[in-house]
PDB file of N, CA and C in Angstrom:
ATOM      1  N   UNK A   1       0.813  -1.202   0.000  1.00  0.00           N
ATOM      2  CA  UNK A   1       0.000   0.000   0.000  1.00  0.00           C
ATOM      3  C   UNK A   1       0.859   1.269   0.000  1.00  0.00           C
ATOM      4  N   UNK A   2       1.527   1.410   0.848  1.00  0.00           N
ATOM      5  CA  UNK A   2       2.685   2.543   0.119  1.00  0.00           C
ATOM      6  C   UNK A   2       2.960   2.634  -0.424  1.00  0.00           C
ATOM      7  N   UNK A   3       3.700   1.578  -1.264  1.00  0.00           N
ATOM      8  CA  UNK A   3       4.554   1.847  -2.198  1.00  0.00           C
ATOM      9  C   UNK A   3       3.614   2.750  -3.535  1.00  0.00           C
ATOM     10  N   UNK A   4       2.166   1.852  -3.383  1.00  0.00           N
ATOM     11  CA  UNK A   4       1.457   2.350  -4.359  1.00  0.00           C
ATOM     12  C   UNK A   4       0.895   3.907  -3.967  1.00  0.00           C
ATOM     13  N   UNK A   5       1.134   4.650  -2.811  1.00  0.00           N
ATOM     14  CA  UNK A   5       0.699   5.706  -2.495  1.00  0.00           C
ATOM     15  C   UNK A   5       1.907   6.480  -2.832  1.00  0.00           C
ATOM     16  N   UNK A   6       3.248   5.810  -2.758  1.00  0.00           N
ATOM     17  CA  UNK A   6       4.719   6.772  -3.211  1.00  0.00           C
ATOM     18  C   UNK A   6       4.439   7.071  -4.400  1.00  0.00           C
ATOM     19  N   UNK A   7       4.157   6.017  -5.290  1.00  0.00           N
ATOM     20  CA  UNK A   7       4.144   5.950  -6.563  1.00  0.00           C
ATOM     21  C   UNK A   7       3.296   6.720  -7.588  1.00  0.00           C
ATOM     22  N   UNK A   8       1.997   7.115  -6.457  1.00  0.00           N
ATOM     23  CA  UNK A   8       1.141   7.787  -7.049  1.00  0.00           C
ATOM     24  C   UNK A   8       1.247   9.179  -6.568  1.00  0.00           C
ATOM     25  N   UNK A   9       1.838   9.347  -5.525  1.00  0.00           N
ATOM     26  CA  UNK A   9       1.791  10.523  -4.520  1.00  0.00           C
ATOM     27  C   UNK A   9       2.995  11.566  -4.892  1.00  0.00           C
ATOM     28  N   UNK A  10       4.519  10.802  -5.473  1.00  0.00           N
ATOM     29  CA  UNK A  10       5.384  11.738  -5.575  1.00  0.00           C
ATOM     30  C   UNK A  10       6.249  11.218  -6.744  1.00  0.00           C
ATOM     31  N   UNK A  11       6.299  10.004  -6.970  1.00  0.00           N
ATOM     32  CA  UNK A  11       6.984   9.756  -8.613  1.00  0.00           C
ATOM     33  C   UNK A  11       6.166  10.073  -9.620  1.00  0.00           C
ATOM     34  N   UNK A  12       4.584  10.107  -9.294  1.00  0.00           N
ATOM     35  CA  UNK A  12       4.160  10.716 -10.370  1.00  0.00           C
ATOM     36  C   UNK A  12       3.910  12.061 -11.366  1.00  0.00           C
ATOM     37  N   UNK A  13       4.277  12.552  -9.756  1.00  0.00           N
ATOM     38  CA  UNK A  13       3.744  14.135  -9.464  1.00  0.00           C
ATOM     39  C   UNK A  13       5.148  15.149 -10.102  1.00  0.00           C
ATOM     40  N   UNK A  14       6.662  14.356 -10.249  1.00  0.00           N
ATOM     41  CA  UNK A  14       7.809  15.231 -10.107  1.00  0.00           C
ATOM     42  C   UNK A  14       8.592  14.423 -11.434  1.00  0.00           C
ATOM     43  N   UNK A  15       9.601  15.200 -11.420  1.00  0.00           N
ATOM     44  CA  UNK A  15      10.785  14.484 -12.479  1.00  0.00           C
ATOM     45  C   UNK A  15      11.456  13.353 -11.488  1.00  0.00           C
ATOM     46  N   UNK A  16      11.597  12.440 -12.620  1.00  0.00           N
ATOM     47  CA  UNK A  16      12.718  11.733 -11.945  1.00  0.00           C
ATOM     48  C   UNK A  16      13.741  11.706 -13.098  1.00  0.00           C
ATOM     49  N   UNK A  17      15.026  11.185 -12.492  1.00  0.00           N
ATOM     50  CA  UNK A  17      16.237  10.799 -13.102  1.00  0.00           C
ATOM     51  C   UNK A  17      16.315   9.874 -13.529  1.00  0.00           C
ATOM     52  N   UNK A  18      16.575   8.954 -14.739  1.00  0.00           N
ATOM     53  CA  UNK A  18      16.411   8.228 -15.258  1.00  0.00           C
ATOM     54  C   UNK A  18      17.681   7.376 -16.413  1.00  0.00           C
ATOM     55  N   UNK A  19      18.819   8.439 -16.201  1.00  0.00           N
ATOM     56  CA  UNK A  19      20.142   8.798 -16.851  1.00  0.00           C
ATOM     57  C   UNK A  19      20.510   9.969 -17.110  1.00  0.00           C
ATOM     58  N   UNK A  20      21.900   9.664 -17.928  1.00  0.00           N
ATOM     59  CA  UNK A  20      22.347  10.753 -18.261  1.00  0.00           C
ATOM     60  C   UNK A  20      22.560  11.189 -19.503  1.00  0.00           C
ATOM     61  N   UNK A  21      22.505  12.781 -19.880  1.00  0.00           N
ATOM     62  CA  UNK A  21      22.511  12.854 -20.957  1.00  0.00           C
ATOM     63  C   UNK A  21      23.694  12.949 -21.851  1.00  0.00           C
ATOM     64  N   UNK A  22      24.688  12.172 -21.454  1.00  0.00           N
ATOM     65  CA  UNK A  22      25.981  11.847 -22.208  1.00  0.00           C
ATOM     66  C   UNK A  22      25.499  10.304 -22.626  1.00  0.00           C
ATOM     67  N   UNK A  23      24.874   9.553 -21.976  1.00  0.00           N
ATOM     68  CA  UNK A  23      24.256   8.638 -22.792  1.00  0.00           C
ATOM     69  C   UNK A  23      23.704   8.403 -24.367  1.00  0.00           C
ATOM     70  N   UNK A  24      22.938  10.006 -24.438  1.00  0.00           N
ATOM     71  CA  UNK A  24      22.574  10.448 -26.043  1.00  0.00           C
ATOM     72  C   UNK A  24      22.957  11.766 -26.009  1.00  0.00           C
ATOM     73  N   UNK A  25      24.247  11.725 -26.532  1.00  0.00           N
ATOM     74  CA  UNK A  25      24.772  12.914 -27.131  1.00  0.00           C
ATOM     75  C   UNK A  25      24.755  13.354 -28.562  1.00  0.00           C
ATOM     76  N   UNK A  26      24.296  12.065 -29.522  1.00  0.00           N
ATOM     77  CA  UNK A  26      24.572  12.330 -30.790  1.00  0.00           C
ATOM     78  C   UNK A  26      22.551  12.530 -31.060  1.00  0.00           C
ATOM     79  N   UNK A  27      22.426  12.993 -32.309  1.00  0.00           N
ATOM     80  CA  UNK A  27      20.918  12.696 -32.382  1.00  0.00           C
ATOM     81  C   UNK A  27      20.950  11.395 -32.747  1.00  0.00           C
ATOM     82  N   UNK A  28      19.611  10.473 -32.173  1.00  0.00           N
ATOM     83  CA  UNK A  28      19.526   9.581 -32.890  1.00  0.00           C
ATOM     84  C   UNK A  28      19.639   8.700 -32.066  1.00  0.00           C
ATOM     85  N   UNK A  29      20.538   8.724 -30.735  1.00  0.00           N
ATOM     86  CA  UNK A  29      20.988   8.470 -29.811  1.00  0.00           C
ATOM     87  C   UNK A  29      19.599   8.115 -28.725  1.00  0.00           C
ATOM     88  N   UNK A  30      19.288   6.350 -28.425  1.00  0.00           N
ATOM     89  CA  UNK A  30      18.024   6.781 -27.239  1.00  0.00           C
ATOM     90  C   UNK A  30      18.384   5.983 -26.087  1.00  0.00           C
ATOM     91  N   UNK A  31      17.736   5.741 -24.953  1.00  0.00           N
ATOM     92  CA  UNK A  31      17.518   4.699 -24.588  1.00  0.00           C
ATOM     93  C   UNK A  31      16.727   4.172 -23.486  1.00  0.00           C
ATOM     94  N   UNK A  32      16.140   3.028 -23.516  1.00  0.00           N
ATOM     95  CA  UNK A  32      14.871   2.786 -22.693  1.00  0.00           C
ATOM     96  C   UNK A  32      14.415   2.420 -21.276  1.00  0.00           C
ATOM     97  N   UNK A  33      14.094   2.214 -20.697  1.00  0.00           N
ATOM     98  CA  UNK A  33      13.834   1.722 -19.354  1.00  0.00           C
ATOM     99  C   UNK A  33      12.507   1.661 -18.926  1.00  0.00           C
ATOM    100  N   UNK A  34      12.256   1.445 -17.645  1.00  0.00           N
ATOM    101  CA  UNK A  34      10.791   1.250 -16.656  1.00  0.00           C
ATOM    102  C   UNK A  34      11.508   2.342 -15.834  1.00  0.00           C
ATOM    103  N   UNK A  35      10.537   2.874 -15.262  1.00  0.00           N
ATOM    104  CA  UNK A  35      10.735   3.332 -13.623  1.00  0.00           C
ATOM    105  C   UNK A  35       8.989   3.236 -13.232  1.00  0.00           C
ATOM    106  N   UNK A  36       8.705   2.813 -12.396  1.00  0.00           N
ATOM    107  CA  UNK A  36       7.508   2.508 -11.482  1.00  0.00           C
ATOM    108  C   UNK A  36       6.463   1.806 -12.562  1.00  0.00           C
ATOM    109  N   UNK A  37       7.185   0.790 -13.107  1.00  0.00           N
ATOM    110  CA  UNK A  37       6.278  -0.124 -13.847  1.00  0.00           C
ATOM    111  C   UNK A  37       6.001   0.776 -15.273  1.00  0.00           C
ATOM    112  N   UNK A  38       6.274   1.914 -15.720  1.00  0.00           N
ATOM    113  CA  UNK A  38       5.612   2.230 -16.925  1.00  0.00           C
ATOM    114  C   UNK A  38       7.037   2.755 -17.874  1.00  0.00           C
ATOM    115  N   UNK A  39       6.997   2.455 -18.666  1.00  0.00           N
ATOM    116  CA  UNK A  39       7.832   2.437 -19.567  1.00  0.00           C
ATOM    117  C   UNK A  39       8.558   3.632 -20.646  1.00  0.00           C
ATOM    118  N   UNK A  40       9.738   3.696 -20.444  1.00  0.00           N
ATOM    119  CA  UNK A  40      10.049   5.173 -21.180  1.00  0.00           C
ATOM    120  C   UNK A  40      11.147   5.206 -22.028  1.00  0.00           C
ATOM    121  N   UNK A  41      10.978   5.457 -23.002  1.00  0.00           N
ATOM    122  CA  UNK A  41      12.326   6.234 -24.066  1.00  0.00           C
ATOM    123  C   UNK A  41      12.444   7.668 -23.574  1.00  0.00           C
ATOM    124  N   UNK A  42      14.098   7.800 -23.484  1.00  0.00           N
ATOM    125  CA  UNK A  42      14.766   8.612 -23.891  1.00  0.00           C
ATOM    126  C   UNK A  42      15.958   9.296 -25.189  1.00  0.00           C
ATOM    127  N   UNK A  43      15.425  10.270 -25.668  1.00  0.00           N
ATOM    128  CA  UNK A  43      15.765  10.180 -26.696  1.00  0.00           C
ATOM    129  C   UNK A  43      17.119  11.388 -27.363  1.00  0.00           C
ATOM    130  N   UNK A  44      17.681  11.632 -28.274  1.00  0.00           N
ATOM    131  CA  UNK A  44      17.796  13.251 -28.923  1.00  0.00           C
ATOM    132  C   UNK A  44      17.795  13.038 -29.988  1.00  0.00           C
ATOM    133  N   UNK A  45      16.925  14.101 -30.859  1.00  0.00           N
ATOM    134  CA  UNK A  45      15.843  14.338 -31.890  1.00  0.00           C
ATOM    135  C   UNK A  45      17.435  15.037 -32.952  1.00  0.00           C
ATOM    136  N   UNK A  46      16.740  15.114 -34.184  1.00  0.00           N
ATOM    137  CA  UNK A  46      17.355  15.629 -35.222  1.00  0.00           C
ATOM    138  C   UNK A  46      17.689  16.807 -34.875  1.00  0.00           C
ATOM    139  N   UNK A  47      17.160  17.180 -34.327  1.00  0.00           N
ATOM    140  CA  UNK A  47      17.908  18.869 -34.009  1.00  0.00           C
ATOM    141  C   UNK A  47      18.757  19.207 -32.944  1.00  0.00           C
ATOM    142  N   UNK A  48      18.937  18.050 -32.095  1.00  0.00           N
ATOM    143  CA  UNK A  48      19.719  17.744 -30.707  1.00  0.00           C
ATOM    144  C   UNK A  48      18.757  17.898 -29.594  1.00  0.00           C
ATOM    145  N   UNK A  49      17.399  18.278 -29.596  1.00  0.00           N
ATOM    146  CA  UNK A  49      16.559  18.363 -28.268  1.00  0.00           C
ATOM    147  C   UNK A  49      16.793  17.019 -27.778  1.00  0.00           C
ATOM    148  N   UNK A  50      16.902  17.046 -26.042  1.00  0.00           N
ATOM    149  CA  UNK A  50      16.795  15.862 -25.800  1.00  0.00           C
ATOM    150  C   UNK A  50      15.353  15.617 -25.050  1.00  0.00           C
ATOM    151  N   UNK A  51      14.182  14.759 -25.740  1.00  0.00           N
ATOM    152  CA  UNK A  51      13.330  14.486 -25.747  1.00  0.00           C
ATOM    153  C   UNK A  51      13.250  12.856 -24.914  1.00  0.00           C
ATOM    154  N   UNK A  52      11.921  12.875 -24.227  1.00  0.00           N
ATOM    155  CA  UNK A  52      11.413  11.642 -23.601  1.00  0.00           C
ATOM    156  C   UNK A  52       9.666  10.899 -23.388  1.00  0.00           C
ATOM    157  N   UNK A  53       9.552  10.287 -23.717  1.00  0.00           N
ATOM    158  CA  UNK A  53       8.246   9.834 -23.645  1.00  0.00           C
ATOM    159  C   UNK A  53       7.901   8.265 -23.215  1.00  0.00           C
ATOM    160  N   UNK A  54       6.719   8.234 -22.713  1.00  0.00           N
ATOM    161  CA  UNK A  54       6.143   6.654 -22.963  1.00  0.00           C
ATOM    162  C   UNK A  54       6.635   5.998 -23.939  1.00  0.00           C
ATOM    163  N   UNK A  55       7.415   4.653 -23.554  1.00  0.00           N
ATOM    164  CA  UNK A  55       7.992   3.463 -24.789  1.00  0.00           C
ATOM    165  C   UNK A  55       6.374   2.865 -25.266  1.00  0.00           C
ATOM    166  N   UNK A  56       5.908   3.330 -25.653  1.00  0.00           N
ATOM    167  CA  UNK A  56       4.537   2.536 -25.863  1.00  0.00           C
ATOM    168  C   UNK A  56       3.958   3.203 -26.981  1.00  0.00           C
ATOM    169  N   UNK A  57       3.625   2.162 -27.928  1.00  0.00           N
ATOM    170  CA  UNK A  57       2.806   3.274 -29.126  1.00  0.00           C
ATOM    171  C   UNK A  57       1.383   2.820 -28.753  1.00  0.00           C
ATOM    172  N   UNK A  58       0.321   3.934 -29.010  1.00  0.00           N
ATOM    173  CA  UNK A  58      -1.002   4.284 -28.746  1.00  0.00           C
ATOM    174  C   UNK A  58      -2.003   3.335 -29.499  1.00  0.00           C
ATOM    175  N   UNK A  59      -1.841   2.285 -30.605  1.00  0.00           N
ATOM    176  CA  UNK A  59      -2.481   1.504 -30.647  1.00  0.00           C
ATOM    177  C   UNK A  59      -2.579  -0.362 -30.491  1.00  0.00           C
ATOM    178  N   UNK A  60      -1.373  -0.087 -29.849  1.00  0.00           N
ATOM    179  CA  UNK A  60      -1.083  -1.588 -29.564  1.00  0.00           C
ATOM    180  C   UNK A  60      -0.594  -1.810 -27.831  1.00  0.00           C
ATOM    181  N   UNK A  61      -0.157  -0.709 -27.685  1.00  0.00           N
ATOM    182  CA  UNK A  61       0.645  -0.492 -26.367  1.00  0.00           C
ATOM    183  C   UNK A  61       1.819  -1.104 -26.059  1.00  0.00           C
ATOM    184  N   UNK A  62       2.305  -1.462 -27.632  1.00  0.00           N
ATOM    185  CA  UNK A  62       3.203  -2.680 -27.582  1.00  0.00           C
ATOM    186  C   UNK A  62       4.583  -1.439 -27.158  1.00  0.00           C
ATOM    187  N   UNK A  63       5.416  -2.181 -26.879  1.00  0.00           N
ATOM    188  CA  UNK A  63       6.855  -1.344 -26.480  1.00  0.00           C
ATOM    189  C   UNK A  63       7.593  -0.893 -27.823  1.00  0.00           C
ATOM    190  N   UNK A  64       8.025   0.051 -27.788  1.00  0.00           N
ATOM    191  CA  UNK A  64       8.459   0.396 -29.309  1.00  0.00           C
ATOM    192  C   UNK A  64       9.637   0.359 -29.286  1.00  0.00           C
ATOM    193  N   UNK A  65      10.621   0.118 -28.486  1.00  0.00           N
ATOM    194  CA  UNK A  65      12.392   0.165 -28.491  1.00  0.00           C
ATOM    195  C   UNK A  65      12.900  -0.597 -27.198  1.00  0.00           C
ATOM    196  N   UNK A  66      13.748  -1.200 -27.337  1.00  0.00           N
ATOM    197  CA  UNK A  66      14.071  -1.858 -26.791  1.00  0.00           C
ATOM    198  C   UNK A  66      16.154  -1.180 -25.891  1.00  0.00           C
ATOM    199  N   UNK A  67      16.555  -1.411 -24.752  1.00  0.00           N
ATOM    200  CA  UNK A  67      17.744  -1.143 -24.725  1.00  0.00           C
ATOM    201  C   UNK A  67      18.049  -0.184 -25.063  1.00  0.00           C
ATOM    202  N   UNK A  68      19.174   0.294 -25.721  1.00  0.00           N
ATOM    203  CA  UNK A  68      19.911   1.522 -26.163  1.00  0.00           C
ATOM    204  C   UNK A  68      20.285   1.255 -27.953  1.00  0.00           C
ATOM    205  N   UNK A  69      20.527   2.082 -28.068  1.00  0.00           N
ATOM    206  CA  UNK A  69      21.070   2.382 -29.675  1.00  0.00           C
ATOM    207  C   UNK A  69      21.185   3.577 -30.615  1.00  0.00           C
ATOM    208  N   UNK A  70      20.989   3.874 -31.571  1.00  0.00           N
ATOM    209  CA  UNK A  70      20.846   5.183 -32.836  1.00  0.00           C
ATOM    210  C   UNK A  70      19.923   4.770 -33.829  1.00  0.00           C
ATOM    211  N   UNK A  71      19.100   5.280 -33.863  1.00  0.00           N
ATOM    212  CA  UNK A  71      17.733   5.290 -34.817  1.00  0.00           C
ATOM    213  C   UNK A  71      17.419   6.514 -35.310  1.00  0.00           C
ATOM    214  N   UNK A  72      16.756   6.301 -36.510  1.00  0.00           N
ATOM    215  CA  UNK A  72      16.279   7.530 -37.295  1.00  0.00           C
ATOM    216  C   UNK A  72      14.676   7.955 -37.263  1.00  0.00           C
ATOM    217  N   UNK A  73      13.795   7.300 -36.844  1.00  0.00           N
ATOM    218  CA  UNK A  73      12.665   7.594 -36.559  1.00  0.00           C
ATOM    219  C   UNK A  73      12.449   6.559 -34.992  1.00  0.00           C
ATOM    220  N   UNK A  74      11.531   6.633 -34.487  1.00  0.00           N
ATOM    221  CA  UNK A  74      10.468   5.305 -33.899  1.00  0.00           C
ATOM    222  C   UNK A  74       9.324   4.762 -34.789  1.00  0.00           C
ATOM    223  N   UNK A  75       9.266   3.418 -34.316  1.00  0.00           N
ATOM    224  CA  UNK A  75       8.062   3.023 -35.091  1.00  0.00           C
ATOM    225  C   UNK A  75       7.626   1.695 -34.340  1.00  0.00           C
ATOM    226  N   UNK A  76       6.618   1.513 -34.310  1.00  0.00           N
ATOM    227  CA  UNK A  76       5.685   0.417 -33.693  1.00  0.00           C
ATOM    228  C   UNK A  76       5.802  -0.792 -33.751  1.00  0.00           C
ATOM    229  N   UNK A  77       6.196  -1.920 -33.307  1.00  0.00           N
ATOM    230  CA  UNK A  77       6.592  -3.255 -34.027  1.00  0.00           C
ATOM    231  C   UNK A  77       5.789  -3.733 -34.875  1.00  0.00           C
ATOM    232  N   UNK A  78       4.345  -3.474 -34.802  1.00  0.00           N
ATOM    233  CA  UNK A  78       3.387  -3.667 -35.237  1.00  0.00           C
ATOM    234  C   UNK A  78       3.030  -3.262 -36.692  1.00  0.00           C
TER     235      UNK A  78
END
């Protein structure tokens, strides 16, 4: 029961840390993880923003990347 009240109460509510951004220094550069069960890419975009979102695409919910690597778009396994 806590944990699920931490989880909802203050990891949801704030940033967390998740790496670093020498990890993706180049664009193209991502890489993935969980933190509190839900799933996330981190990324940097063609223009160098370093961008992050849900690993999950919106009609399958399937995971869209796996680990680390350099990619030129995302795309859905599906």
């Amino acid at each position: 029961d806590l944990y699920q009240h931490e989880r909802s109460a203050v990891f949801a509510r704030t940033w967390q840390a998740v790496g670093r951004a020498a990890q993706v220094e180049r664009p193209g550069e991502y890489f993935a993880g969980c933190a509190c069960q839900r799933p996330y890419v981190v990324l940097r975009d063609q223009t160098g923003a370093l961008r992050a979102w849900a690993n999950v695409c919106r009609h399958h919910a399937a995971e869209v990347v796996q680990g680390c690597g350099r990619l030129t778009e995302l795309v859905c396994p599906y």
